[in-house]
N, C-alpha and C. Protein backbone atom coordinates (compact mmCIF):
# COMPACT_ATOMS: atom_id res chain seq x y z
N UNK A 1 -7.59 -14.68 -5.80
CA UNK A 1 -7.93 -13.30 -6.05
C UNK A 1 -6.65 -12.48 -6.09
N UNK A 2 -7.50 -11.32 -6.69
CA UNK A 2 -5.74 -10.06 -7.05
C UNK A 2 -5.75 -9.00 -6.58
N UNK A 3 -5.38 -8.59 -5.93
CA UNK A 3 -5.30 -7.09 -5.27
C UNK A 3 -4.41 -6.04 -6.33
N UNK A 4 -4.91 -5.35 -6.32
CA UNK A 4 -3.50 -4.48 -7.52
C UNK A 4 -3.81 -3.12 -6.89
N UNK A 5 -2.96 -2.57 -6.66
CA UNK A 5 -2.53 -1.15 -6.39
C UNK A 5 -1.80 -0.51 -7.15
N UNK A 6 -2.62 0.78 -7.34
CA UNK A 6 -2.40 1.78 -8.52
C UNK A 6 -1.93 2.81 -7.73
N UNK A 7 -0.74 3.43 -7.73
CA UNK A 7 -0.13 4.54 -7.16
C UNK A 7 0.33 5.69 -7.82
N UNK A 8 0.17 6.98 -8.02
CA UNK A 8 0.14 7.78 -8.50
C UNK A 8 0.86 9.60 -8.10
N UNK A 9 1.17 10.13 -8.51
CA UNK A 9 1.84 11.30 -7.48
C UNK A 9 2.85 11.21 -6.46
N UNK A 10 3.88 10.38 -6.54
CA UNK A 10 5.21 10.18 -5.64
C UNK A 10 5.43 11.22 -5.06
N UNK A 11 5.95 11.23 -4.12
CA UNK A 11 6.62 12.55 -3.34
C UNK A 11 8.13 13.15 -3.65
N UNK A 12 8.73 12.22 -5.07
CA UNK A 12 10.03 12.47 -5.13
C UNK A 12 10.72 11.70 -4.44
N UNK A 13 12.32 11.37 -4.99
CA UNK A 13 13.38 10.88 -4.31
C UNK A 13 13.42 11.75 -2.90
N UNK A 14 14.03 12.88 -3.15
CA UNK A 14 14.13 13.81 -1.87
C UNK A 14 13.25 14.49 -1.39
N UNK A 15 13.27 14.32 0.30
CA UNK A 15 11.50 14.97 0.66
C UNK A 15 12.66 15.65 1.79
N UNK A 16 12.14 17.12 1.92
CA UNK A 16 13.23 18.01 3.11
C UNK A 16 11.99 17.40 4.12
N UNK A 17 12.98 18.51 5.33
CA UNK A 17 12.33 17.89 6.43
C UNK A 17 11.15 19.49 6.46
N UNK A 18 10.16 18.56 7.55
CA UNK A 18 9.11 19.29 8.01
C UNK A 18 8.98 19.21 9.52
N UNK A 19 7.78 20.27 10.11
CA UNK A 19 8.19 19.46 11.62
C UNK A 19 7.88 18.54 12.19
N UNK A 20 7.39 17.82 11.52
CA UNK A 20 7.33 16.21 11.97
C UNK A 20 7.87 15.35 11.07
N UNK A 21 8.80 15.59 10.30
CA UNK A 21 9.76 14.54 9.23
C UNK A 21 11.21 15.46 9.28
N UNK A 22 11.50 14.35 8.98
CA UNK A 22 12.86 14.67 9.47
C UNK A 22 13.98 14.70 7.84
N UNK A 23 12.75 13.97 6.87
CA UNK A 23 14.02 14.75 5.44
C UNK A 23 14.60 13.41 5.44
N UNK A 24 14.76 12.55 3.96
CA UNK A 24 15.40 12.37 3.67
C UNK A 24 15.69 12.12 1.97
N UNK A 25 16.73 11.30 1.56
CA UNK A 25 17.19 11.54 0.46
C UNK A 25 17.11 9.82 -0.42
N UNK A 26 16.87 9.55 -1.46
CA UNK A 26 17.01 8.57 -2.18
C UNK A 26 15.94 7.51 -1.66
N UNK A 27 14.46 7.94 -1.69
CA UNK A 27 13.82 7.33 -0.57
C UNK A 27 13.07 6.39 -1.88
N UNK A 28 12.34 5.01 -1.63
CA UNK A 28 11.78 4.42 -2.58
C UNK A 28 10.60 3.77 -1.46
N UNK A 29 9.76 3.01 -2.42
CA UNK A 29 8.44 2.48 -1.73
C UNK A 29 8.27 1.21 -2.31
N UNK A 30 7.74 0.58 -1.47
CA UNK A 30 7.59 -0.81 -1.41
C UNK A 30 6.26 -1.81 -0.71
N UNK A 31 5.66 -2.89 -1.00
CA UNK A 31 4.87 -3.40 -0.33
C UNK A 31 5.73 -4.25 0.30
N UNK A 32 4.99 -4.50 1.87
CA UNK A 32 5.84 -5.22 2.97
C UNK A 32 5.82 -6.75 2.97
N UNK A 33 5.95 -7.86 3.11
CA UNK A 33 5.48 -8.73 3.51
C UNK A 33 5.06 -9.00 5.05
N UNK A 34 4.12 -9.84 5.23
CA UNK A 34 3.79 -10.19 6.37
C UNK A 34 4.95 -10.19 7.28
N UNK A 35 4.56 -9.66 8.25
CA UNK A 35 5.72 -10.11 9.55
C UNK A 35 7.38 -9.97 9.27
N UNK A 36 7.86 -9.52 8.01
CA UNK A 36 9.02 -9.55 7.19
C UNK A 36 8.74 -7.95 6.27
N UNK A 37 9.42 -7.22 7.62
CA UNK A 37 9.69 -5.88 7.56
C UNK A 37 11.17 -5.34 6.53
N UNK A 38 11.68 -6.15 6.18
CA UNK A 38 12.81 -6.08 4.97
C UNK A 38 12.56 -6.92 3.60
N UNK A 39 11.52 -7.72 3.62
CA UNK A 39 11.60 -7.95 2.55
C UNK A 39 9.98 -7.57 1.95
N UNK A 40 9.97 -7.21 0.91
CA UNK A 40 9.56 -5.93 0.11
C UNK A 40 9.27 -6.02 -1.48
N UNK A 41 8.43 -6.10 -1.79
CA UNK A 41 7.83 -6.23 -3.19
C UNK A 41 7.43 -5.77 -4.35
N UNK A 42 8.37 -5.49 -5.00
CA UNK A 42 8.14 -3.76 -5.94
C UNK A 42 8.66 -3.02 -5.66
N UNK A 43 10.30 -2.88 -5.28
CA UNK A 43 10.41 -1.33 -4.91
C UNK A 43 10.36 -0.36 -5.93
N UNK A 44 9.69 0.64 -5.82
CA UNK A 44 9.59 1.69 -6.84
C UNK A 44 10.67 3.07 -6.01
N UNK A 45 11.14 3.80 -6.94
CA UNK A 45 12.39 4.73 -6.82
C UNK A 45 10.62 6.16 -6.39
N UNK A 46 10.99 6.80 -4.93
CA UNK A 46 10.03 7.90 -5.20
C UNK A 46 9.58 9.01 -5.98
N UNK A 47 10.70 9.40 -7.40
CA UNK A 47 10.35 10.15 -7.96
C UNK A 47 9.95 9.66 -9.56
N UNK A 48 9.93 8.13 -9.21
CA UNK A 48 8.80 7.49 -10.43
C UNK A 48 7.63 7.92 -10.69
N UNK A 49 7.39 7.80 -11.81
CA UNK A 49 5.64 8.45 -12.51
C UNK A 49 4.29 7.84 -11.72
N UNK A 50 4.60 6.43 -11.26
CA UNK A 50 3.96 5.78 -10.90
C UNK A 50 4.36 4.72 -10.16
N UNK A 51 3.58 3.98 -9.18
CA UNK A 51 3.69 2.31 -8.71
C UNK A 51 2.80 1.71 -8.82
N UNK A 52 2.83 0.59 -8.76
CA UNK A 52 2.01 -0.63 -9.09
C UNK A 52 2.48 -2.00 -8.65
N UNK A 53 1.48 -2.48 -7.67
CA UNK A 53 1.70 -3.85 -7.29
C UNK A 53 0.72 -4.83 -7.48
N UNK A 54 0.88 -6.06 -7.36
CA UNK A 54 -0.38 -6.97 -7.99
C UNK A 54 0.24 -7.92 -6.48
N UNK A 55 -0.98 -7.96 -5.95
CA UNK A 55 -0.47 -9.29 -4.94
C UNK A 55 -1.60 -10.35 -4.89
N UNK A 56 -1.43 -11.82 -4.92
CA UNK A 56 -2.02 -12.64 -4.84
C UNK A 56 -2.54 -12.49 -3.52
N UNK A 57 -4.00 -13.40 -3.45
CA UNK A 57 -4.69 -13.51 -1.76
C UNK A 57 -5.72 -14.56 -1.98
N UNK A 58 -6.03 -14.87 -0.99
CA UNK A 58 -7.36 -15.66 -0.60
C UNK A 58 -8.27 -14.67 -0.01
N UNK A 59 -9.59 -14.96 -0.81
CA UNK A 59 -10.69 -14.63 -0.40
C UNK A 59 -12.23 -15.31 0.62
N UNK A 60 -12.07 -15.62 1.66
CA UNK A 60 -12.69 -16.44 1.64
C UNK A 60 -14.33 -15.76 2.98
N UNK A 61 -15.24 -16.96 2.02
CA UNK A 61 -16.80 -15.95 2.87
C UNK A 61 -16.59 -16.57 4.54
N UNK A 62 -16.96 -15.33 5.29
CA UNK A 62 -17.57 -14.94 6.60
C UNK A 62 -18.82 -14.83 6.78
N UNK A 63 -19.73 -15.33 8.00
CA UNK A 63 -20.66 -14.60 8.12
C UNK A 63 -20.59 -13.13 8.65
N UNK A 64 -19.66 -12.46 8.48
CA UNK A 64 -19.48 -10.94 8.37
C UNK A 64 -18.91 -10.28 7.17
N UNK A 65 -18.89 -11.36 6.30
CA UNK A 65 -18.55 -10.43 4.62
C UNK A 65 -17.40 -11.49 3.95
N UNK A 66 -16.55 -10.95 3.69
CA UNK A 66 -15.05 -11.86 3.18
C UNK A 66 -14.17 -11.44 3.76
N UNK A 67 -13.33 -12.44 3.88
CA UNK A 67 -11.74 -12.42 5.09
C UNK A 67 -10.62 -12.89 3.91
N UNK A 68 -10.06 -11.32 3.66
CA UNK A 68 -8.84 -11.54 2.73
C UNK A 68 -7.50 -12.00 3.60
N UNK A 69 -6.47 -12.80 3.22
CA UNK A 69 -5.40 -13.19 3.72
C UNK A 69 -3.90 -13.59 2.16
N UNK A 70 -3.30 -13.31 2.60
CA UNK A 70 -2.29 -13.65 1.62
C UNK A 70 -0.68 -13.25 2.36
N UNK A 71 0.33 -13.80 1.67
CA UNK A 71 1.62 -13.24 2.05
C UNK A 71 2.10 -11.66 2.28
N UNK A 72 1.35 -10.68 2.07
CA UNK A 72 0.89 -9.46 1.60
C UNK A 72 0.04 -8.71 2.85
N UNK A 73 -0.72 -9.69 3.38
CA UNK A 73 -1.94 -8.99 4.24
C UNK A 73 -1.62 -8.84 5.57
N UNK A 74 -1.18 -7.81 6.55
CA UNK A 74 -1.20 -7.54 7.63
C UNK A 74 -2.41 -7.72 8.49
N UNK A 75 -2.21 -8.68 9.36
CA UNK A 75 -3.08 -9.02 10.35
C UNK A 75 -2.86 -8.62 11.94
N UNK A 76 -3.54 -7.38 11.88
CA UNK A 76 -3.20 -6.84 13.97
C UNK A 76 -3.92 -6.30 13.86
N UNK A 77 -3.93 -6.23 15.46
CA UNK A 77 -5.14 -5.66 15.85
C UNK A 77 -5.77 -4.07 15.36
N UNK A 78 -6.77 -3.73 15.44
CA UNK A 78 -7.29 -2.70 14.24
C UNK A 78 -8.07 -3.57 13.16
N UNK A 79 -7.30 -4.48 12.49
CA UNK A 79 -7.76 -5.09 11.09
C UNK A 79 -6.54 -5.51 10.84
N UNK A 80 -7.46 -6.07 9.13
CA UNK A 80 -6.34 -6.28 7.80
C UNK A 80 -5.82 -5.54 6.89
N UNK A 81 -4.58 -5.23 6.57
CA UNK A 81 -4.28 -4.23 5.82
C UNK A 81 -3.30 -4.36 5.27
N UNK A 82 -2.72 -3.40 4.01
CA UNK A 82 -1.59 -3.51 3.45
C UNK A 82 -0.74 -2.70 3.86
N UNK A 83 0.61 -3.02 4.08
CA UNK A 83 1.74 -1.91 4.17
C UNK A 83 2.42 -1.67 3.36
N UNK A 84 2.35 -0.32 2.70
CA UNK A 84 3.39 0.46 2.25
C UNK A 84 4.39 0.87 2.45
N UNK A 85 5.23 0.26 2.84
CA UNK A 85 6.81 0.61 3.13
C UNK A 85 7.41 1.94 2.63
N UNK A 86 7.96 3.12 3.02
CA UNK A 86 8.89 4.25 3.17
C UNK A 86 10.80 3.98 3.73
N UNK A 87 11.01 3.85 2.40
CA UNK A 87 12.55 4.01 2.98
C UNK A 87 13.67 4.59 2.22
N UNK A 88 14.69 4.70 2.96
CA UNK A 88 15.88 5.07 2.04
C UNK A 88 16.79 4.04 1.37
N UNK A 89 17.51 4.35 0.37
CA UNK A 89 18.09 2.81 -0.33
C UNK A 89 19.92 3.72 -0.45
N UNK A 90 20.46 3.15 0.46
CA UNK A 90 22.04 3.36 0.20
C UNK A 90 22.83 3.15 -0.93
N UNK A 91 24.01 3.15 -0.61
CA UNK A 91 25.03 3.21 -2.16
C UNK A 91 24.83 1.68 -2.53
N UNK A 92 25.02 0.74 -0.98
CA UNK A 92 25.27 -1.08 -1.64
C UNK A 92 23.67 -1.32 -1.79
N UNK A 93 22.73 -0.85 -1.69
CA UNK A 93 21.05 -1.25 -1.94
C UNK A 93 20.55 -1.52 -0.93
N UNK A 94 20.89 -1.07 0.23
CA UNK A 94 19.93 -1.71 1.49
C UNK A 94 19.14 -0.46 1.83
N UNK A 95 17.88 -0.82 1.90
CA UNK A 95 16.66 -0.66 2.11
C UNK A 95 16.57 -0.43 3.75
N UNK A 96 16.64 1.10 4.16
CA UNK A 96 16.23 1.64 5.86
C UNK A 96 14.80 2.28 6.19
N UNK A 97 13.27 1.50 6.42
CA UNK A 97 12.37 2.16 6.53
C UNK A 97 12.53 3.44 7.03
N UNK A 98 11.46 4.27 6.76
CA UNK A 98 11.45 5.68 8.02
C UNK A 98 9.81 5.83 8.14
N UNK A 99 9.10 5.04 7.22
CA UNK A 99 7.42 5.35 7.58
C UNK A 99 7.04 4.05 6.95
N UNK A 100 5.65 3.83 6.67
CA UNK A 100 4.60 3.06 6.37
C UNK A 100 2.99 4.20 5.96
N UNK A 101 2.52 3.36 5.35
CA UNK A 101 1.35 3.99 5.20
C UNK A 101 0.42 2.35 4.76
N UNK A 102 -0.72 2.22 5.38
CA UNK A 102 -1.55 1.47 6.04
C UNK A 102 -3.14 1.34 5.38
N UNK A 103 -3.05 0.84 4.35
CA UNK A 103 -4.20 0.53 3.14
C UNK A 103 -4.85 -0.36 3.90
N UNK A 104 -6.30 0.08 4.79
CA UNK A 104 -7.32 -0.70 5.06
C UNK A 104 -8.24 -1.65 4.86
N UNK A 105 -8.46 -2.78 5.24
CA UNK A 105 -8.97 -3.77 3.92
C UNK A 105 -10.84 -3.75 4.49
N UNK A 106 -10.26 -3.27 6.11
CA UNK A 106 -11.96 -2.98 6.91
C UNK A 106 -11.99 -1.90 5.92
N UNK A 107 -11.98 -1.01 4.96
CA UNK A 107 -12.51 0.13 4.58
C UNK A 107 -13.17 0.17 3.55
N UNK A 108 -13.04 -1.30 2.66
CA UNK A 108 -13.38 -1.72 1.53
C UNK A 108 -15.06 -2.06 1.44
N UNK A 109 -16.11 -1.03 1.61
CA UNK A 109 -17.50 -1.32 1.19
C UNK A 109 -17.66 -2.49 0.31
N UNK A 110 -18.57 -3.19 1.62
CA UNK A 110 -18.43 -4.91 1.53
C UNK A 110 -19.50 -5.07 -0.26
N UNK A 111 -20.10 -4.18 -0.67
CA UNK A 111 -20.57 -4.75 -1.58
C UNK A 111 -19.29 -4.93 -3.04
N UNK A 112 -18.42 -3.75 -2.35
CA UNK A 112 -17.32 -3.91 -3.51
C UNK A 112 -16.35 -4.95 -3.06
N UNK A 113 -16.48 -5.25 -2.54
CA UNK A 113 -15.08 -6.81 -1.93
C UNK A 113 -16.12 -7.87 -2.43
N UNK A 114 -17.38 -8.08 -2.25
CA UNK A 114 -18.10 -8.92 -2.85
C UNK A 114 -17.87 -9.12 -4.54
N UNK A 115 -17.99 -8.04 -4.51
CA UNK A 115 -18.25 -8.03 -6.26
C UNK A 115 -16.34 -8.30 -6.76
N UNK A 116 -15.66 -7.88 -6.17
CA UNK A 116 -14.22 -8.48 -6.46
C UNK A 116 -13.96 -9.38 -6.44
N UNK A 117 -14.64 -10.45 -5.37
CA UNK A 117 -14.67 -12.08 -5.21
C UNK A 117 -15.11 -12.09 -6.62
N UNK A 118 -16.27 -12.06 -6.76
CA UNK A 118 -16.76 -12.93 -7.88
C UNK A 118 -16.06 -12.49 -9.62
N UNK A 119 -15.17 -11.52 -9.27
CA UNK A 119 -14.61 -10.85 -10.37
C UNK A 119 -12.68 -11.37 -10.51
N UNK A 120 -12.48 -11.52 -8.81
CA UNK A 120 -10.88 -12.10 -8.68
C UNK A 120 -10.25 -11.00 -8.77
N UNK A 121 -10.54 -9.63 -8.78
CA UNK A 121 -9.45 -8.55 -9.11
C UNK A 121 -10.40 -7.54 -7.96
N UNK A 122 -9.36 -7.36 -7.28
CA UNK A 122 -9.55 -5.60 -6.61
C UNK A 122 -9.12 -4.41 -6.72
N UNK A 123 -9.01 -3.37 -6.81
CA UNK A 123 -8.11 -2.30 -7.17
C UNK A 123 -8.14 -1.16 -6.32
N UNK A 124 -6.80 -0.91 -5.67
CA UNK A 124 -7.04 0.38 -4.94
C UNK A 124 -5.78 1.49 -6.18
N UNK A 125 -6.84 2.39 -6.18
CA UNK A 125 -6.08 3.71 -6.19
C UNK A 125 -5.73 4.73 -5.57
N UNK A 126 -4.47 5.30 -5.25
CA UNK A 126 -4.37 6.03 -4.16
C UNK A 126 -3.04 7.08 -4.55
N UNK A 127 -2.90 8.36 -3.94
CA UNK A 127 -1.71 9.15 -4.61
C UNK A 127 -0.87 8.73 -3.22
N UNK A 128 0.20 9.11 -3.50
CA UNK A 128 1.28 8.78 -2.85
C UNK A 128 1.86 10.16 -1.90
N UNK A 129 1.86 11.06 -1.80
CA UNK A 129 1.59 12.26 -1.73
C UNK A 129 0.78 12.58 -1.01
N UNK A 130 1.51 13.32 0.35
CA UNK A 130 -0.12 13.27 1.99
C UNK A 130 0.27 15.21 1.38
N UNK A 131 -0.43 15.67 1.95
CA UNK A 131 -1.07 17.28 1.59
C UNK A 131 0.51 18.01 2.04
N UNK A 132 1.23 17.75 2.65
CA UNK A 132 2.36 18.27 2.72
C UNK A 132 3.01 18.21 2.05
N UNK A 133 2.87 17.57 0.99
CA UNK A 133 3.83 17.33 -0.25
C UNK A 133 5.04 15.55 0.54
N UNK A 134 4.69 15.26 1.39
CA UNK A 134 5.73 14.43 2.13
C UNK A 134 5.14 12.85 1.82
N UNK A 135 5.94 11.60 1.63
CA UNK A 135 5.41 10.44 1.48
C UNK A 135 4.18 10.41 2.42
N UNK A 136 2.98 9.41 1.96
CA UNK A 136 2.07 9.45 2.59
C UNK A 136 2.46 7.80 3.51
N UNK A 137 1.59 8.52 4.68
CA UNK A 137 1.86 7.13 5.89
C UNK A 137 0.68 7.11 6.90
N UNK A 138 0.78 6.44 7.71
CA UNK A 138 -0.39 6.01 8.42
C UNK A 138 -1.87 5.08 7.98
N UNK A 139 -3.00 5.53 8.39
CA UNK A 139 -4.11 5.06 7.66
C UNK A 139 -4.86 5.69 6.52
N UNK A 140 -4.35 4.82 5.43
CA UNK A 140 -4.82 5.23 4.32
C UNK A 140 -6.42 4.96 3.82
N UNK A 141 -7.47 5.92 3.97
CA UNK A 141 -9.02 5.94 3.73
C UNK A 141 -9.57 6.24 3.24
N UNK A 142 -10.22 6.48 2.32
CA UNK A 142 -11.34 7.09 2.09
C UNK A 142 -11.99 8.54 2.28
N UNK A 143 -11.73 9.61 1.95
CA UNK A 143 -11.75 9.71 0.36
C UNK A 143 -10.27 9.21 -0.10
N UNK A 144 -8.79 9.23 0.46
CA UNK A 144 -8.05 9.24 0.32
C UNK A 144 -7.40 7.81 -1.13
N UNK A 145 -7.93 6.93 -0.70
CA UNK A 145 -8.11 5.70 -1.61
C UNK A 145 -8.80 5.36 -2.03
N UNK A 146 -9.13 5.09 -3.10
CA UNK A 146 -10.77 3.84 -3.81
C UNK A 146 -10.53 2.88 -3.97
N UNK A 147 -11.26 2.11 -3.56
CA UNK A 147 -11.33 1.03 -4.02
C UNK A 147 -11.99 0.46 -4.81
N UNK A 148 -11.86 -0.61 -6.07
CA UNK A 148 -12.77 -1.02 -6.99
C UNK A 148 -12.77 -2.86 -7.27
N UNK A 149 -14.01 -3.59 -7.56
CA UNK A 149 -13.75 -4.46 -8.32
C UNK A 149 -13.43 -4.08 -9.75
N UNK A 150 -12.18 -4.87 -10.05
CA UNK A 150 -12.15 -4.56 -11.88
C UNK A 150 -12.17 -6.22 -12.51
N UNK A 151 -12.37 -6.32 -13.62
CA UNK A 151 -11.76 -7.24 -14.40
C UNK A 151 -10.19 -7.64 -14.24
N UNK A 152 -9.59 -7.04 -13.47
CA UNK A 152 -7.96 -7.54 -13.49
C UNK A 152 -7.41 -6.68 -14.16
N UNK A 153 -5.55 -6.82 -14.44
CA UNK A 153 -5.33 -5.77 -15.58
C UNK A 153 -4.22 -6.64 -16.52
């Protein structure tokens, strides 16, 4: 199965500070890998039009619905989820988180994770952009994200 994330509304390279951010400059986004907090899949520059990631997974049935897992899928306590990586990228290219934002996979209305199994493609859409105008982070929900089975893309 395919997970693809559709991202939309960046917050910009440069986000000033607010009073709970602290501002910074040349910031890009990324999906995390498991347990491997530097290495990172897609970085997109923040004042791109758009992001988009496609990550492979296993889908497999529960008697409580389907249990997604892949190189991609964060497993702790809470749930399963994706991380969105927040960071800054220096002059030589290294990549310094400063946030995350936390795509729920418990949030996914089991009839639509069903219907993605049998379809192989899931799709979240989500803006990038929390109401402050500042990268978005934390738990990302509903209304905030949709999720869909699609045909793939």
């Amino acid at each position: 199965m395919q997970i693809h994330i559709e991202a939309s509304e960046l917050p910009g390279r440069t986000c000033r500070p607010g009073t709970e951010f602290a501002g910074f400059e040349n910031i890009h986004v990324g999906v995390q890998r498991t347990d491997r907090p530097d290495e990172l899949l897609g970085l997109h520059p923040g004042d791109a039009p758009f992001a988009a990631w496609t990550l492979d997974c296993t889908a497999t049935p529960t008697g409580d619905g389907v249990e997604l897992a892949g190189p991609y899928i964060q497993n702790r306590l809470g749930g399963r989820f994706v991380y969105l990586s927040w960071g800054t990228v220096d002059e030589s290219g290294v990549f310094t988180m400063f946030r995350r934002a936390k795509l729920m996979i418990g949030d996914i209305d089991r009839s639509v994770l069903d219907a993605a199994t049998r379809t192989g493609h899931l799709t979240a859409r989500l803006r990038l952009t929390d109401d402050k105008g500042q990268p978005r982070c934390a738990r990302v929900r509903p209304p905030d994200i949709t999720w869909s089975a699609t045909g793939g893309t």
